[in-house]
Protein backbone atom coordinates (compact mmCIF):
# COMPACT_ATOMS: atom_id res chain seq x y z
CA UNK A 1 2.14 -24.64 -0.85
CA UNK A 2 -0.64 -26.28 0.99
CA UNK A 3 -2.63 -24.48 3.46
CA UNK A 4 -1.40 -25.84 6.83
CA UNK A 5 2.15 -23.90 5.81
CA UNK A 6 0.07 -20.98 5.09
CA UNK A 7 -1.60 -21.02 8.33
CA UNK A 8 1.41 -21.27 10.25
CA UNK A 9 3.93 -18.11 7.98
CA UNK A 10 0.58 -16.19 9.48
CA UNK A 11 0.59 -17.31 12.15
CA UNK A 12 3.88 -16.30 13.02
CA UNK A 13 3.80 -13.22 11.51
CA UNK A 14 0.37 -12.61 13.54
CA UNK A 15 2.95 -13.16 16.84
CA UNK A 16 5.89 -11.22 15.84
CA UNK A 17 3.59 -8.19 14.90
CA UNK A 18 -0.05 -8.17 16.24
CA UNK A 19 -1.06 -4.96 15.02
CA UNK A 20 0.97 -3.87 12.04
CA UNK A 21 0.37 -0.34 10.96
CA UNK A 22 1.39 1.46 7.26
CA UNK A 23 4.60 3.16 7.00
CA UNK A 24 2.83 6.33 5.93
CA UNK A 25 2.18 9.56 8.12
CA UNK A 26 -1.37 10.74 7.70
CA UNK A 27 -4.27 11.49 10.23
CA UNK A 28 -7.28 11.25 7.86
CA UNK A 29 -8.80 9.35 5.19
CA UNK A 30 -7.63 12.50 2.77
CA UNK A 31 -4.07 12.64 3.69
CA UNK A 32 -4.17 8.67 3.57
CA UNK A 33 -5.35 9.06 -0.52
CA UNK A 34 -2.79 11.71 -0.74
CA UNK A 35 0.26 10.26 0.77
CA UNK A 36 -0.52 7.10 -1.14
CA UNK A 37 -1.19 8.46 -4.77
CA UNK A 38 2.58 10.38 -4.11
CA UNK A 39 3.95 6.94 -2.91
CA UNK A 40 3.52 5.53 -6.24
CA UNK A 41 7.09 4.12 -7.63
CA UNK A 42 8.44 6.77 -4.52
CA UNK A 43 9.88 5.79 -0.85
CA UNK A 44 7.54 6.16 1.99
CA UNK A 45 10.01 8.16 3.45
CA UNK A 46 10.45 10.66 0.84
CA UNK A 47 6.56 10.95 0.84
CA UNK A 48 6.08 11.50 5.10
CA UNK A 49 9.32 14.44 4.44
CA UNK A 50 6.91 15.66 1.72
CA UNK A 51 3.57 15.21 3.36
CA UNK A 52 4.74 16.65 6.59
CA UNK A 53 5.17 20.03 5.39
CA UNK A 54 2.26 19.97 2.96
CA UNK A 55 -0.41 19.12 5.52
CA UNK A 56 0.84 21.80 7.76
CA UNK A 57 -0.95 24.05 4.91
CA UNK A 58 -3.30 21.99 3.30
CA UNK A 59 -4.49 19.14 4.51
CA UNK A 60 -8.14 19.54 3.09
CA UNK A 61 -10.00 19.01 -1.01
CA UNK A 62 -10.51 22.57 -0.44
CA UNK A 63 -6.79 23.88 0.38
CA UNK A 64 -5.29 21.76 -2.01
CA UNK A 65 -7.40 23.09 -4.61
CA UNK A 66 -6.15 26.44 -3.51
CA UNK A 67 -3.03 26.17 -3.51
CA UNK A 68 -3.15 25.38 -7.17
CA UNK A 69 -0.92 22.66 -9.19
CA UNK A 70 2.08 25.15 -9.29
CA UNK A 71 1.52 25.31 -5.30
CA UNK A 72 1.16 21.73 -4.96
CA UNK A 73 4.67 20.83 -7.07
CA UNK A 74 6.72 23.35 -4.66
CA UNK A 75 5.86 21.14 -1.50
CA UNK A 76 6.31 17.61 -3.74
CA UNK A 77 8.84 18.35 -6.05
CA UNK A 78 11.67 16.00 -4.22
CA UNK A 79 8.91 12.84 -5.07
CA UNK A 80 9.28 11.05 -8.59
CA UNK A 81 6.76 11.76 -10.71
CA UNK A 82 5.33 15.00 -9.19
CA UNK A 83 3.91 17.08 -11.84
CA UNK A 84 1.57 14.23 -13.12
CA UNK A 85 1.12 13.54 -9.29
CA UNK A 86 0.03 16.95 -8.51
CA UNK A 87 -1.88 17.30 -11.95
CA UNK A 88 -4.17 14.00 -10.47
CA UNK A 89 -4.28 14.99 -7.10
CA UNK A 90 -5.71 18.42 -7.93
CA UNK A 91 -8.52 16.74 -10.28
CA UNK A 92 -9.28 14.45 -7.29
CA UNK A 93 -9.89 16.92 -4.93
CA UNK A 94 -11.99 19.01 -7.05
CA UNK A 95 -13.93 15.45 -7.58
CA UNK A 96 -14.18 14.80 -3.92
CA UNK A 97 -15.44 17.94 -3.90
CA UNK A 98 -18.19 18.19 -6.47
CA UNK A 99 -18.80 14.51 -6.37
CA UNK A 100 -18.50 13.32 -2.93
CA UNK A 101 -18.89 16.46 -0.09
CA UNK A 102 -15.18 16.79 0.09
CA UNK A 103 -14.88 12.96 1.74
CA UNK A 104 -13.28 10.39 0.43
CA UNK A 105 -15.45 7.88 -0.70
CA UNK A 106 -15.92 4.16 0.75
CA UNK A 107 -16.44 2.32 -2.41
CA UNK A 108 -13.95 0.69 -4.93
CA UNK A 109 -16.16 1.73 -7.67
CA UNK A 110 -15.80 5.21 -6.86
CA UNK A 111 -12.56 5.47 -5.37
CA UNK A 112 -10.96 4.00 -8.88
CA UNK A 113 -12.84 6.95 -10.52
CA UNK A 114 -10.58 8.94 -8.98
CA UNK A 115 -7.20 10.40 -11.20
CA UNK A 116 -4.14 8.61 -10.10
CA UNK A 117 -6.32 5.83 -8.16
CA UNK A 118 -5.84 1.99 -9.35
CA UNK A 119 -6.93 -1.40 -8.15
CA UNK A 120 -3.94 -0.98 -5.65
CA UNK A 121 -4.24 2.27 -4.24
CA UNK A 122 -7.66 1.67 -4.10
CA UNK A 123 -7.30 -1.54 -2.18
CA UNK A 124 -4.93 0.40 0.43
CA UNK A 125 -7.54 3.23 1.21
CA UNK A 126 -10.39 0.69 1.55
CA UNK A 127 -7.89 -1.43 4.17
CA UNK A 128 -6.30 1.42 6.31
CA UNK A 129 -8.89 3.60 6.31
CA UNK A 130 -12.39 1.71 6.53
CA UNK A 131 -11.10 -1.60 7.74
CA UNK A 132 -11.95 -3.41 4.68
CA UNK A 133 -10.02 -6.84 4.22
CA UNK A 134 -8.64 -6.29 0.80
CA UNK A 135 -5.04 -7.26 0.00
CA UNK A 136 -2.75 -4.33 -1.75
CA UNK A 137 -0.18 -6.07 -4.17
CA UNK A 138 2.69 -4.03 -4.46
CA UNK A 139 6.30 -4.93 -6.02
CA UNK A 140 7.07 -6.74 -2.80
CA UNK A 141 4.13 -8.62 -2.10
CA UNK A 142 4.03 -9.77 -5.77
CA UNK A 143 7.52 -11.14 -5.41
CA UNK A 144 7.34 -12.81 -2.09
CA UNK A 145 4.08 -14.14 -3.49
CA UNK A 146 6.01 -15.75 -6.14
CA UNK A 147 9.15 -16.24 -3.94
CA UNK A 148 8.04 -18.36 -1.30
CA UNK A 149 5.14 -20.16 -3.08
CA UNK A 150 2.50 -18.18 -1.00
CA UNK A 151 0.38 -17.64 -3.86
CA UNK A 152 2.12 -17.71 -7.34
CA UNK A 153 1.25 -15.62 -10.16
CA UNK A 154 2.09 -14.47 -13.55
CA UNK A 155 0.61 -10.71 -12.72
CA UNK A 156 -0.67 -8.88 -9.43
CA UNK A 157 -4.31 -9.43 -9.86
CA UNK A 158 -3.86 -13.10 -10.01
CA UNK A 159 -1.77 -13.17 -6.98
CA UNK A 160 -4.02 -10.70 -5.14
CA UNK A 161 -7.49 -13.06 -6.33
CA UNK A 162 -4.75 -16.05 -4.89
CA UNK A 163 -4.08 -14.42 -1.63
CA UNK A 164 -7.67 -13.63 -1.03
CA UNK A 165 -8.98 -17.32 -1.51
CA UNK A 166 -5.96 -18.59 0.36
CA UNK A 167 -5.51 -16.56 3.34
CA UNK A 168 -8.23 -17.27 6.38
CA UNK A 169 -9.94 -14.62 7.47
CA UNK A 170 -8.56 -13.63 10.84
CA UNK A 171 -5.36 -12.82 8.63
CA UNK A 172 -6.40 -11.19 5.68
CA UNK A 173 -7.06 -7.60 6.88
CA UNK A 174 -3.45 -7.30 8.38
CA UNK A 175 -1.97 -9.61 5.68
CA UNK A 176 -0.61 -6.94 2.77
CA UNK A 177 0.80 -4.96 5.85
CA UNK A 178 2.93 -8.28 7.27
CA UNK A 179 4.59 -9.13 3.47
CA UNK A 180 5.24 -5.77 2.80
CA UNK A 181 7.19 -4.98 5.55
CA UNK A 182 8.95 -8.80 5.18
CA UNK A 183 9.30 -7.99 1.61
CA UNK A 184 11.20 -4.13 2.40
CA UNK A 185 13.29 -5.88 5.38
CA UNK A 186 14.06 -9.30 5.29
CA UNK A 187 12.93 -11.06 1.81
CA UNK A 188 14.28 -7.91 -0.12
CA UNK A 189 14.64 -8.04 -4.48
CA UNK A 190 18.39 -8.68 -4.60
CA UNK A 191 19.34 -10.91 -1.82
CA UNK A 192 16.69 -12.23 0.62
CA UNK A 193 18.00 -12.60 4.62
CA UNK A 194 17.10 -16.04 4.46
CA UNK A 195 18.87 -16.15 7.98
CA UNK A 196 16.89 -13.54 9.29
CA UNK A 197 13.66 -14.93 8.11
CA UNK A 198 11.06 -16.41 10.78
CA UNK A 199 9.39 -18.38 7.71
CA UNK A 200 12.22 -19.98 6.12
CA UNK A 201 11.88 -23.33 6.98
CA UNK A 202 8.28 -22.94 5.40
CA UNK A 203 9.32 -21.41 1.97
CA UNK A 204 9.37 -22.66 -0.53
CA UNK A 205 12.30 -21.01 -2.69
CA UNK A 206 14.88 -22.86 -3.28
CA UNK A 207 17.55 -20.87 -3.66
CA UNK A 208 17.96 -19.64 -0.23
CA UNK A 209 20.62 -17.31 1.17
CA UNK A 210 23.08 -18.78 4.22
C-alpha cells in the first residue's frame, strides 16, 4: 500500500471520528492500568461491569492491597483469567507502591516491570493516559493490519514498528483507537462489512464481502 492510500483511510477515519476515546471506564491513570491488565483476552464490557463495582471500594495501590487477592477475585471473578489477574494486579500495586509513590509510572521501561504489563498494555497506558503516540496492537489491529495491506506483518511488533514508520504524525496518537474500533465493528475476524466500510475502495483485500 503506498502512502497516499494511507493518508487518505486516516484521513477519513480522522472525519468520521475526531476524537476517539477507549472503550474502557476509568477516571485515573490507576484504574486505566487496572481495567486494562483485566481486559486481557476479556470484553471491555465484562471489564467496565467488573471495574464499576470494584472502584466504588478500591480504586487506589493502597485499597487494592487491602482488600487482599481473595478480595480482589470476589469483585473480578466473572473476567477470564482472574486469579492470575488478581495475583499480578496485587504485586503491581504493592510495586507502585514501594517503587513508584503509589503513581503509575510514565516510562515503558518501568511500566513493563510491572506483573501482568507487556509491550501492549504498556503502549495503551503511555497513549491514554500521558498522551504518548505509541500504537497498541491488539488481535484486531494485527488483522486489519494484515487485512487491508496497512502495514503487513508476520507478528505484532513488526506491524506495530510498520504502523509507526508509516503513519504521519497528526494520526498516530489517535490511530490504535480508529482500527480498533473498525476492527470490533465493521472489519470483524469472520466476515468483514465490506459494505459498511468507509475504506473499502482503498483496501487492499481481495476477498471482499458484498
Amino acid at each position: 500500500m503506498n502512502s497516499q492510500k494511507r493518508h487518505e483511510i486516516f484521513t477519513r477515519f480522522q472525519s468520521a471520528n475526531p476524537h476517539p476515546a477507549p472503550e474502557l471506564i476509568y477516571r485515573t491513570p490507576f484504574e486505566l492500568l487496572v481495567a486494562v491488565v483485566l481486559s486481557a483476552q476479556a470484553t471491555d464490557k465484562s471489564v467496565n461491569l467488573a471495574t464499576r463495582k470494584l472502584f466504588e471500594v478500591a480504586d487506589t495501590p493502597q485499597k487494592i492491597l487491602a482488600l487482599g487477592q481473595d478480595g480482589l477475585e470476589f469483585y473480578v471473578k466473572s473476567i477470564g483469567l482472574y486469579k492470575s489477574k488478581s495475583r499480578h494486579l496485587i504485586e503491581t500495586c504493592r510495586l507502585l507502591l514501594e517503587q513508584h509513590g503509589g503513581e503509575v509510572p510514565h516510562t515503558r521501561e518501568q511500566l513493563e516491570k510491572l506483573p501482568g504489563v507487556g509491550r501492549k498494555t504498556a503502549s495503551v497506558i503511555l497513549n491514554i493516559a500521558f498522551g504518548e503516540p505509541t500504537i497498541a496492537v491488539d488481535t484486531h489491529i494485527f488483522r486489519i493490519s494484515n487485512r487491508t495491506g496497512i502495514a503487513p506483518g508476520k507478528n505484532v511488533l513488526e506491524v506495530e514498528m510498520k504502523l509507526v514508520k508509516f503513519i504521519e504524525p497528526q494520526f498516530r496518537h489517535d490511530a490504535h483507537h480508529w482500527l480498533i474500533l473498525h476492527g470490533r465493528y465493521i472489519c470483524k475476524a469472520r466476515k468483514p462489512e465490506c459494505p459498511r466500510c468507509l475504506i473499502s475502495d482503498l483496501c487492499e483485500y481481495t476477498d471482499k464481502t458484498i
